[in-house]
N, C-alpha and C. Protein backbone atom coordinates (compact mmCIF):
# COMPACT_ATOMS: atom_id res chain seq x y z
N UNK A 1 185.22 192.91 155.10
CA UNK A 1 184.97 194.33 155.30
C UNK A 1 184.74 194.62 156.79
N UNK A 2 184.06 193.90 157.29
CA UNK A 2 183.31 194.33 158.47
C UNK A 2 184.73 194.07 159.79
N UNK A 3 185.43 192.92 159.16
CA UNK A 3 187.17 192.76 160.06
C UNK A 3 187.94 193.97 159.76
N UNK A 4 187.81 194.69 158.84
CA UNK A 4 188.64 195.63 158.71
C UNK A 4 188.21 196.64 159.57
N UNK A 5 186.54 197.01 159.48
CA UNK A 5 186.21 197.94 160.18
C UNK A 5 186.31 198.09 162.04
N UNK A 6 186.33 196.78 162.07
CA UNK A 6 185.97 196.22 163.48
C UNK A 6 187.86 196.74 164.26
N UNK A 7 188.54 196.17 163.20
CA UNK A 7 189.87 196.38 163.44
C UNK A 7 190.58 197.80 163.01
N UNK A 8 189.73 199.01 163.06
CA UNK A 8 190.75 200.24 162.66
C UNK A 8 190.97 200.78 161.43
N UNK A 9 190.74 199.58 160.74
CA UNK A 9 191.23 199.76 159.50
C UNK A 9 190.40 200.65 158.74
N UNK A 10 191.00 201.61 157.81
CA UNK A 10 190.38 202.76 157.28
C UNK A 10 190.40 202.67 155.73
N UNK A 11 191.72 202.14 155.01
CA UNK A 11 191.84 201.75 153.57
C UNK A 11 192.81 200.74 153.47
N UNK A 12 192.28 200.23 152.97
CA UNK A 12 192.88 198.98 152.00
C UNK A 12 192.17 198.19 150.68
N UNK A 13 192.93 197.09 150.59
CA UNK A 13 192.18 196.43 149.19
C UNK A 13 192.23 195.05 149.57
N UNK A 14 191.36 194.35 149.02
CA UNK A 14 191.27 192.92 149.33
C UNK A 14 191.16 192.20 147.45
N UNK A 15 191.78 191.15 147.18
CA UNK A 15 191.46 191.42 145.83
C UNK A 15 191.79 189.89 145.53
N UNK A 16 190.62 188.77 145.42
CA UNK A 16 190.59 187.70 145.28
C UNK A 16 190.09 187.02 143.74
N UNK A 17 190.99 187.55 143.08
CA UNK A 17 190.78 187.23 141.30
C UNK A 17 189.79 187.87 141.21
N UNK A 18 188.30 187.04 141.01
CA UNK A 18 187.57 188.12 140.19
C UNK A 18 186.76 189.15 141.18
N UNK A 19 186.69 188.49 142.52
CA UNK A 19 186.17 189.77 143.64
C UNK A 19 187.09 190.92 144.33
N UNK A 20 186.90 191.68 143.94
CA UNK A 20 187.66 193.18 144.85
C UNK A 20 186.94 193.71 146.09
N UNK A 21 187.54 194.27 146.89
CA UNK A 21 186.78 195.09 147.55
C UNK A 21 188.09 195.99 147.60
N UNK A 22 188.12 197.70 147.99
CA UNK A 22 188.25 198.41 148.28
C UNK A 22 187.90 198.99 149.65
N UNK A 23 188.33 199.25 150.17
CA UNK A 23 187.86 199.99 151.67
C UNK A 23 188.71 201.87 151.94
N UNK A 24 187.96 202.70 151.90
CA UNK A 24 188.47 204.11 152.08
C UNK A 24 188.79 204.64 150.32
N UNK A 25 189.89 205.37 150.31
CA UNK A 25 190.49 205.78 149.65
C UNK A 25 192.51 205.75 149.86
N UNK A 26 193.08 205.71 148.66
CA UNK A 26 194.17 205.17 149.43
C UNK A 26 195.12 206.54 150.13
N UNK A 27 196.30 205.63 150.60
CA UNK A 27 196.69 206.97 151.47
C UNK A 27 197.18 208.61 150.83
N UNK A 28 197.13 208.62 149.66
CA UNK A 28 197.05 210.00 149.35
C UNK A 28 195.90 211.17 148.94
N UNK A 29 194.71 210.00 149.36
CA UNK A 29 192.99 210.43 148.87
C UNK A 29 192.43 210.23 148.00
N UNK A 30 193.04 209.86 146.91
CA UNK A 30 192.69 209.42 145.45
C UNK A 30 191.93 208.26 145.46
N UNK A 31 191.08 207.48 144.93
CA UNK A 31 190.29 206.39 144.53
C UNK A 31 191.14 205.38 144.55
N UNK A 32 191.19 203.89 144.72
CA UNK A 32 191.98 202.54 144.54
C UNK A 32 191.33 202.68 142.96
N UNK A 33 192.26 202.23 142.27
CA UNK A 33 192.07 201.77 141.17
C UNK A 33 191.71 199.95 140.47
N UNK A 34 190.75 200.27 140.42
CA UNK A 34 190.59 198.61 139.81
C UNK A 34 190.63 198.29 138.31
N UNK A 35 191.15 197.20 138.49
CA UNK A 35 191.00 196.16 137.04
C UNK A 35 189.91 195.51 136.26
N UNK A 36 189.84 195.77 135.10
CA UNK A 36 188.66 194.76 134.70
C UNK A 36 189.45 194.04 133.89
N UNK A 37 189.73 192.46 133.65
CA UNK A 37 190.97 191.73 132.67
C UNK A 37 189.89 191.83 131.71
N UNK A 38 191.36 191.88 130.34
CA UNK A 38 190.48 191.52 129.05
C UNK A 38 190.44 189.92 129.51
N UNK A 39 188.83 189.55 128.71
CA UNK A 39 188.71 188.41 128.90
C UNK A 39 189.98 187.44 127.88
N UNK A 40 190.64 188.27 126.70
CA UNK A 40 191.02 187.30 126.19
C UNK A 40 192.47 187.50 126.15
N UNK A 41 193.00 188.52 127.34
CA UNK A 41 194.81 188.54 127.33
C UNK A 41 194.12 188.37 129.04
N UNK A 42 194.35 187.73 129.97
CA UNK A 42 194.14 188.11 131.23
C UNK A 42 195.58 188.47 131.61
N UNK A 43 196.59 188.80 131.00
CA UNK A 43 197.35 189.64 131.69
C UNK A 43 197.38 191.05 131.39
N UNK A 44 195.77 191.55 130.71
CA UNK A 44 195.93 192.80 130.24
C UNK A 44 194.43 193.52 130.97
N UNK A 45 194.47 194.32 131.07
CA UNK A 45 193.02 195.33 131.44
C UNK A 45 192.63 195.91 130.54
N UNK A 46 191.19 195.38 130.77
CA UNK A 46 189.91 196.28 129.13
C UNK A 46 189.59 197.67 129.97
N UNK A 47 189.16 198.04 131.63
CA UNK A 47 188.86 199.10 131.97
C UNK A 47 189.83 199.23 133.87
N UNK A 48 189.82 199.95 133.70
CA UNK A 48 190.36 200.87 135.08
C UNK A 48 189.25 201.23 135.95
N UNK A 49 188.47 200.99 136.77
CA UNK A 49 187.73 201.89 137.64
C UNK A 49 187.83 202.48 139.30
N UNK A 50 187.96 203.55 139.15
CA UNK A 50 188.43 204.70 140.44
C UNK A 50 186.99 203.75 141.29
N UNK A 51 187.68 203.41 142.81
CA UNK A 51 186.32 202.90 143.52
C UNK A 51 186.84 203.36 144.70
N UNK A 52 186.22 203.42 145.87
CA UNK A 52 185.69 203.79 147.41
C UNK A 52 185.16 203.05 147.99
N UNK A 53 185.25 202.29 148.94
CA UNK A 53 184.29 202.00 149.49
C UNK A 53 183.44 200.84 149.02
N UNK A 54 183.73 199.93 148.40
CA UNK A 54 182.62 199.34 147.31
C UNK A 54 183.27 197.99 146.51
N UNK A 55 182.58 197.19 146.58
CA UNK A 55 182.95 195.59 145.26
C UNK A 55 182.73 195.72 144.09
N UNK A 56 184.06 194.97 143.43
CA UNK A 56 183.92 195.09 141.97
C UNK A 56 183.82 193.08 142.25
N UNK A 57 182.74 193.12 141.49
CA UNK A 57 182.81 191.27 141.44
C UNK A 57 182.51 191.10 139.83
N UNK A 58 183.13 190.21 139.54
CA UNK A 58 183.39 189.68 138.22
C UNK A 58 182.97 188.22 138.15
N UNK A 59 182.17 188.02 137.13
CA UNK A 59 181.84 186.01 136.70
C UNK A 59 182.51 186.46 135.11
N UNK A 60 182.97 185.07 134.56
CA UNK A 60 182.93 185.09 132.95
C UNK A 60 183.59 183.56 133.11
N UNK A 61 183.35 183.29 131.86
CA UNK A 61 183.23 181.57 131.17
C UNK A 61 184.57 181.89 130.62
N UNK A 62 185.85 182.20 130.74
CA UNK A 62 187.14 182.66 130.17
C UNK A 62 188.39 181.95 130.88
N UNK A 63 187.92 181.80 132.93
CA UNK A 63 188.89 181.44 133.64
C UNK A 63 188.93 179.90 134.10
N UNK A 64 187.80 179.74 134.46
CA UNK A 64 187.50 178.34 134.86
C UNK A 64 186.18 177.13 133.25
N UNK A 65 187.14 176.41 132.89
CA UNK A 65 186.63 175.94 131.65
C UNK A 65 187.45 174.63 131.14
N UNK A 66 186.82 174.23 130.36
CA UNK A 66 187.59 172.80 129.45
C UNK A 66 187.04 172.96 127.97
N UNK A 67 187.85 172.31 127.01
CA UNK A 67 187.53 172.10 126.14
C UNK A 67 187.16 170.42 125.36
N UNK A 68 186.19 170.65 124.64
CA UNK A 68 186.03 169.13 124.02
C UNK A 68 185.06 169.21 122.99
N UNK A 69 185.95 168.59 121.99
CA UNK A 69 185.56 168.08 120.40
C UNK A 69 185.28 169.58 119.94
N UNK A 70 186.72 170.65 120.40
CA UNK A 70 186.18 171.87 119.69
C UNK A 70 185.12 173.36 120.04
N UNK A 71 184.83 172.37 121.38
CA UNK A 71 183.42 172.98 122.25
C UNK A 71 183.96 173.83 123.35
N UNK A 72 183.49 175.06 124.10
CA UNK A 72 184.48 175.80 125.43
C UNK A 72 183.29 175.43 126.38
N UNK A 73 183.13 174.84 127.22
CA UNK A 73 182.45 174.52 128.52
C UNK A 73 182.92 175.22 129.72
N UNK A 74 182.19 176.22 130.16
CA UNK A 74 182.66 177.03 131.48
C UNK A 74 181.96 176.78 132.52
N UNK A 75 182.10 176.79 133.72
CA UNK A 75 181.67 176.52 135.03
C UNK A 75 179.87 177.30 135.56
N UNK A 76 179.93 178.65 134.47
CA UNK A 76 178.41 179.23 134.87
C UNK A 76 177.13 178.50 133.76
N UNK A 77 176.52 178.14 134.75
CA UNK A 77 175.00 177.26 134.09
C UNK A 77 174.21 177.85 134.00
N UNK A 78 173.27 177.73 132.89
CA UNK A 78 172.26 178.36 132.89
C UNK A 78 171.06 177.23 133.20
N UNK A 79 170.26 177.58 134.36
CA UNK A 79 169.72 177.11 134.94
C UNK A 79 168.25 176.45 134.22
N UNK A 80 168.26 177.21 133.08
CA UNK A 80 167.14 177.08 132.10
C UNK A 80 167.45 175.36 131.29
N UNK A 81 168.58 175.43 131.12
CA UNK A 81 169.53 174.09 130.37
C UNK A 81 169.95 173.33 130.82
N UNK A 82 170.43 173.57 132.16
CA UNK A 82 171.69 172.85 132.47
C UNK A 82 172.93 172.39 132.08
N UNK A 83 173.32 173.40 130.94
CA UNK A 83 174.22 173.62 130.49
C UNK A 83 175.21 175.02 130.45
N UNK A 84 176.13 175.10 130.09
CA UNK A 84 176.97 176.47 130.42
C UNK A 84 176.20 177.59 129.24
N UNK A 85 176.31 178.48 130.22
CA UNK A 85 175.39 179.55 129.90
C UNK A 85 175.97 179.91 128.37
N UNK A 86 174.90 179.91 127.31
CA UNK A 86 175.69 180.90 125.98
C UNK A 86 174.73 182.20 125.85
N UNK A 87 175.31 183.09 126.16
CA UNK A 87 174.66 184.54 126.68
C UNK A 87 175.48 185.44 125.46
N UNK A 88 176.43 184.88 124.75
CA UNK A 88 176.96 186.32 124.21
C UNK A 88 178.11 186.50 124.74
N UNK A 89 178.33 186.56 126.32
CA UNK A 89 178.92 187.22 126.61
C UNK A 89 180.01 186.43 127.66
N UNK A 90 181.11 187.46 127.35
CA UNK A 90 182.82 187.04 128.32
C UNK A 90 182.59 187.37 129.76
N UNK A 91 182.12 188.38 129.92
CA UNK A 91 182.35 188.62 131.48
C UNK A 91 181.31 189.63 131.86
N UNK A 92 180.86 189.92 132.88
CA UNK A 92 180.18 190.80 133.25
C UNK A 92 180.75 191.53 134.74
N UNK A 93 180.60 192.66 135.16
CA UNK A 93 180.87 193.15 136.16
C UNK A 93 180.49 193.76 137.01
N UNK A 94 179.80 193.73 138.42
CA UNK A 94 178.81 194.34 138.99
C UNK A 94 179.59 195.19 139.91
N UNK A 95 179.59 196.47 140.57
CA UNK A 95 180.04 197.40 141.49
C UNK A 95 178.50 197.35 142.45
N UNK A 96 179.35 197.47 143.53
CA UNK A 96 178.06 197.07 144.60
C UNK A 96 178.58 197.62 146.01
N UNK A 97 177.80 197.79 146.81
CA UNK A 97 178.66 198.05 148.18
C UNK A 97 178.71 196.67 149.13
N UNK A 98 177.85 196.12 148.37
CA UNK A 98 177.43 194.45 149.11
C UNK A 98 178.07 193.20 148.13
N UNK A 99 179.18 192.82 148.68
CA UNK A 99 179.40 191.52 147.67
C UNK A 99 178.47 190.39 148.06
N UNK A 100 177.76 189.89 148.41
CA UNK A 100 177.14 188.96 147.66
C UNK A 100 175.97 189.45 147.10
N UNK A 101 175.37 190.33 147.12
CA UNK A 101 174.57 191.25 145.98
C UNK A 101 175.06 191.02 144.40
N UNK A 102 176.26 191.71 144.61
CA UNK A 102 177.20 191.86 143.37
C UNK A 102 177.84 190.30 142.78
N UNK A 103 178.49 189.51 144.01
CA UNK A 103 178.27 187.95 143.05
C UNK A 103 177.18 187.79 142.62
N UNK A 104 176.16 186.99 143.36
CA UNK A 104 174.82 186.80 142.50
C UNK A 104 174.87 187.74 141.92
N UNK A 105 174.58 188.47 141.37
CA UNK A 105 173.77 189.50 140.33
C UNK A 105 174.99 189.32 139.13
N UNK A 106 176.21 189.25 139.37
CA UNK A 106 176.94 189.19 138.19
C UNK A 106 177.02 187.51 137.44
N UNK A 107 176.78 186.39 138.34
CA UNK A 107 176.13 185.23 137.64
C UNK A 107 175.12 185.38 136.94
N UNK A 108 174.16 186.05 137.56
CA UNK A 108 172.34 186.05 136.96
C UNK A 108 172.57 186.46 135.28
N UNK A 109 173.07 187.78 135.97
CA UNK A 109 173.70 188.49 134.67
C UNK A 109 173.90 187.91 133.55
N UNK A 110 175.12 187.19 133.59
CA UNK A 110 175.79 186.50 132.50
C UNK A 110 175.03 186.11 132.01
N UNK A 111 174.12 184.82 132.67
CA UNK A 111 173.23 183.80 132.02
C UNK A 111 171.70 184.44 131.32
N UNK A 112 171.73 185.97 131.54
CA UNK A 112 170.45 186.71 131.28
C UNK A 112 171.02 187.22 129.71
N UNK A 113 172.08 187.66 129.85
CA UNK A 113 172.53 187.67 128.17
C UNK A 113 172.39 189.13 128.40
N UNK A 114 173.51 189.80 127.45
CA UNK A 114 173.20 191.51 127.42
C UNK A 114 172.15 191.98 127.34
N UNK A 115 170.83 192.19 126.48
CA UNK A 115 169.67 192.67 126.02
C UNK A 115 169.23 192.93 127.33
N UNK A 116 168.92 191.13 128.11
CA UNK A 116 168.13 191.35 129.09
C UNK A 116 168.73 192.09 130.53
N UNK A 117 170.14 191.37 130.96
CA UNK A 117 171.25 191.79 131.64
C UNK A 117 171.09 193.47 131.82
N UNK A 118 170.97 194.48 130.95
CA UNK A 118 171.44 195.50 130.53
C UNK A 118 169.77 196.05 131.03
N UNK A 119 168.72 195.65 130.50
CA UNK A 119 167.53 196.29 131.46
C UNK A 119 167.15 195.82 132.85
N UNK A 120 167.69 195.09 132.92
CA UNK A 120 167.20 194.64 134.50
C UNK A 120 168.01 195.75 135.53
N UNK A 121 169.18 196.10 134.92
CA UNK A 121 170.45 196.75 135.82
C UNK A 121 169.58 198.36 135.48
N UNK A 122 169.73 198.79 134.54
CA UNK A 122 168.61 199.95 134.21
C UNK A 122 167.30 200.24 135.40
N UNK A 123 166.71 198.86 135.19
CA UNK A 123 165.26 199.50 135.95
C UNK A 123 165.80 199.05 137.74
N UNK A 124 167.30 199.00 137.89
CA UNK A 124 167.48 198.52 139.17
C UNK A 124 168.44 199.49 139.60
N UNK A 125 168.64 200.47 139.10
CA UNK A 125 170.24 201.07 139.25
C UNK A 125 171.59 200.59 139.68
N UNK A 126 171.94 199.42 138.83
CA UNK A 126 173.17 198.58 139.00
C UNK A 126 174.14 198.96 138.28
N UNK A 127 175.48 199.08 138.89
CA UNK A 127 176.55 199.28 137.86
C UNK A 127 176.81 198.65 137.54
N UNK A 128 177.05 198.21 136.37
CA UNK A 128 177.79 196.75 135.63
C UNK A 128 178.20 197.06 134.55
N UNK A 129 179.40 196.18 134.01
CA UNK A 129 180.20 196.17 133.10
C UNK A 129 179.92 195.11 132.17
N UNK A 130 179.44 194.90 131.11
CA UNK A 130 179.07 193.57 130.17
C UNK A 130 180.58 193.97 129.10
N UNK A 131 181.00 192.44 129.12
CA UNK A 131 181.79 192.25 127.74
C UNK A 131 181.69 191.66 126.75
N UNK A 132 181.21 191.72 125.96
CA UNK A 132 180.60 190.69 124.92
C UNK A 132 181.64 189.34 124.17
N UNK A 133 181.55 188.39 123.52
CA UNK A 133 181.87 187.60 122.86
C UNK A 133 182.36 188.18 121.54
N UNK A 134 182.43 189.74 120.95
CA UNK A 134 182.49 190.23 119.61
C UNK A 134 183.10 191.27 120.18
N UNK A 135 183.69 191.06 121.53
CA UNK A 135 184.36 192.65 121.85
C UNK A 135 184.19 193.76 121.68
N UNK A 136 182.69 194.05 122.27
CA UNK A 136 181.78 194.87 123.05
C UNK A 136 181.60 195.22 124.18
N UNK A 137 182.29 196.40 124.85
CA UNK A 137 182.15 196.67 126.22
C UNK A 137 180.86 197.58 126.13
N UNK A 138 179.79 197.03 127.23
CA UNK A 138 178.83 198.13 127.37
C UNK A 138 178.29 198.33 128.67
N UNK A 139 178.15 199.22 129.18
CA UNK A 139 178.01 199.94 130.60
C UNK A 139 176.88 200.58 130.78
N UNK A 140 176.41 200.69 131.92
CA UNK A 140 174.86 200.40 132.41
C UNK A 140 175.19 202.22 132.96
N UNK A 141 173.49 202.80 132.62
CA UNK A 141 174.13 204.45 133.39
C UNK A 141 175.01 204.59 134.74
N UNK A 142 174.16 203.69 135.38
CA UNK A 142 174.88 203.78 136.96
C UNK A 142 176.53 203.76 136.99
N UNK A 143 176.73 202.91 135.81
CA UNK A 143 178.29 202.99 135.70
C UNK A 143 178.84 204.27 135.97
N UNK A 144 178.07 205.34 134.86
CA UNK A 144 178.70 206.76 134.59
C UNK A 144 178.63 207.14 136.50
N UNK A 145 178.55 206.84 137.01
CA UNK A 145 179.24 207.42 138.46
C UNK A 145 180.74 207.44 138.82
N UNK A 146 181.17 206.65 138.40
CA UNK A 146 182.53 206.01 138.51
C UNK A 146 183.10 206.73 136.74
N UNK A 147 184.56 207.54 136.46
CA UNK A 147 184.72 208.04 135.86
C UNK A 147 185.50 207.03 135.54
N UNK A 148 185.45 206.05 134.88
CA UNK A 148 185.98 204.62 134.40
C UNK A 148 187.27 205.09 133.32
N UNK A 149 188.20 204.46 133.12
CA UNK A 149 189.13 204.34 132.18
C UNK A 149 188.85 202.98 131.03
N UNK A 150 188.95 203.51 129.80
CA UNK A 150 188.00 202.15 129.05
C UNK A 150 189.83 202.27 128.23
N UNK A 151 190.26 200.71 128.13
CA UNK A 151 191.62 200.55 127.98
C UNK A 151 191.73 199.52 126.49
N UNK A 152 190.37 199.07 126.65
CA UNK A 152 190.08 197.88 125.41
C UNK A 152 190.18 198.41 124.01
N UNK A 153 190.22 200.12 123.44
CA UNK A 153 190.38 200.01 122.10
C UNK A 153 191.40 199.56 121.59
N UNK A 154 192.73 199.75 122.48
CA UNK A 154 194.18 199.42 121.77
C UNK A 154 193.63 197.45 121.91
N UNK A 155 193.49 197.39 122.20
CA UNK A 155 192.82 195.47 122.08
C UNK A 155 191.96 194.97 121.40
N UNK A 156 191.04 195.87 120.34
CA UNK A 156 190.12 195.56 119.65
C UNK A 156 188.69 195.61 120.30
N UNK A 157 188.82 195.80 121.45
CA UNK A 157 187.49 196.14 121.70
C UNK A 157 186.67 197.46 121.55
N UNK A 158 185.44 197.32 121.36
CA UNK A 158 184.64 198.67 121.04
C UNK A 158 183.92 199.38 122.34
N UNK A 159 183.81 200.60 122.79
CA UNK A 159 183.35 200.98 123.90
C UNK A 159 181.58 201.82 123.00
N UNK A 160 180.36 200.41 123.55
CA UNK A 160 179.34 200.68 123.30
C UNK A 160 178.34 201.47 123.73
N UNK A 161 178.63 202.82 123.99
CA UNK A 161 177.85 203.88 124.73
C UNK A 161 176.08 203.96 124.67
C-alpha cells in the first residue's frame, strides 16, 4: 500500500489468494469488487464485496490441508490443542484498512469458532464474513457498511442474518 502511495498510485488491486487489498476506486468511480470463494467450489464465489480503500483477508482449513485415515488436517492450529482448529467453520473474512490487523484477526477468528468469533467482532466493530461447515454465511453488523452481494444461495448456502 504504502509503495503505491509513495509511487502516485491512486487505484489499483493487489490480490494474493486469500489477501486483497484495493487501493482508490477503479477508473470509472465505482468500488473494486471482491471475491469471497465458496469454500467448497473455489472456482466459484459465495459473496461479492464493493471495497475502497481497504483489505479483504481470508484464513480457512479448505486450501492448504492433507488427508489421513479419513481425517481433513488444515494448516490453522488451535493453540489451545495443538491441533487444527475444529471451530465449525470453512473460512472467515475480515475487511480492515490494516492487513495485518485483518490477518491475525481472521486466524484468531477461525480458531474462536462462530458464537465466540461473531461477539468479539460485535463488541469490536469488525467486519467479517464467517462461513460455516453446514453452509452458513453470517456477517457481523459492521459488514452492513459494504452493500455485499451474497452469491451462495444458488450453492446451497444459507445467508444467516
Amino acid at each position: 500500500e504504502n509503495i503505491f502511495r509513495a509511487g502516485g498510485v491512486e487505484s489499483g488491486n493487489i490480490s494474493l489468494g486469500g489477501n486483497v487489498f484495493v487501493l482508490g476506486s477503479k477508473p470509472d468511480g465505482s468500488a473494486w469488487r471482491v471475491g469471497i470463494k465458496d469454500p467448497r467450489d473455489e472456482s466459484s464465489l459465495a459473496i461479492i464485496l464493493p471495497l475502497q480503500d481497504a483489505y479483504a483477508i481470508t484464513s480457512g482449513g479448505y486450501e492448504r490441508y492433507f488427508e489421513e485415515n479419513g481425517k481433513t488436517y488444515h494448516h490453522i492450529i488451535d493453540p489451545a490443542t495443538g491441533y487444527p482448529a475444529d471451530s465449525g467453520l470453512r473460512g472467515v473474512t475480515v475487511i480492515d484498512p490494516c492487513s495485518t490487523r485483518a490477518d491475525a484477526l481472521t486466524t484468531a477468528l477461525f480458531v474462536m469458532g462462530l458464537d465466540k468469533g461473531m461477539k468479539f467482532c460485535e463488541e469490536n466493530k469488525i467486519a467479517a464474513v464467517f462461513i460455516t461447515s453446514d453452509k452458513q454465511v453470517y456477517t457481523t453488523s459492521k459488514t452492513g457498511d459494504y452493500a455485499f452481494e451474497f452469491l451462495g444461495e444458488k450453492k446451497g448456502y444459507t445467508y444467516a442474518e
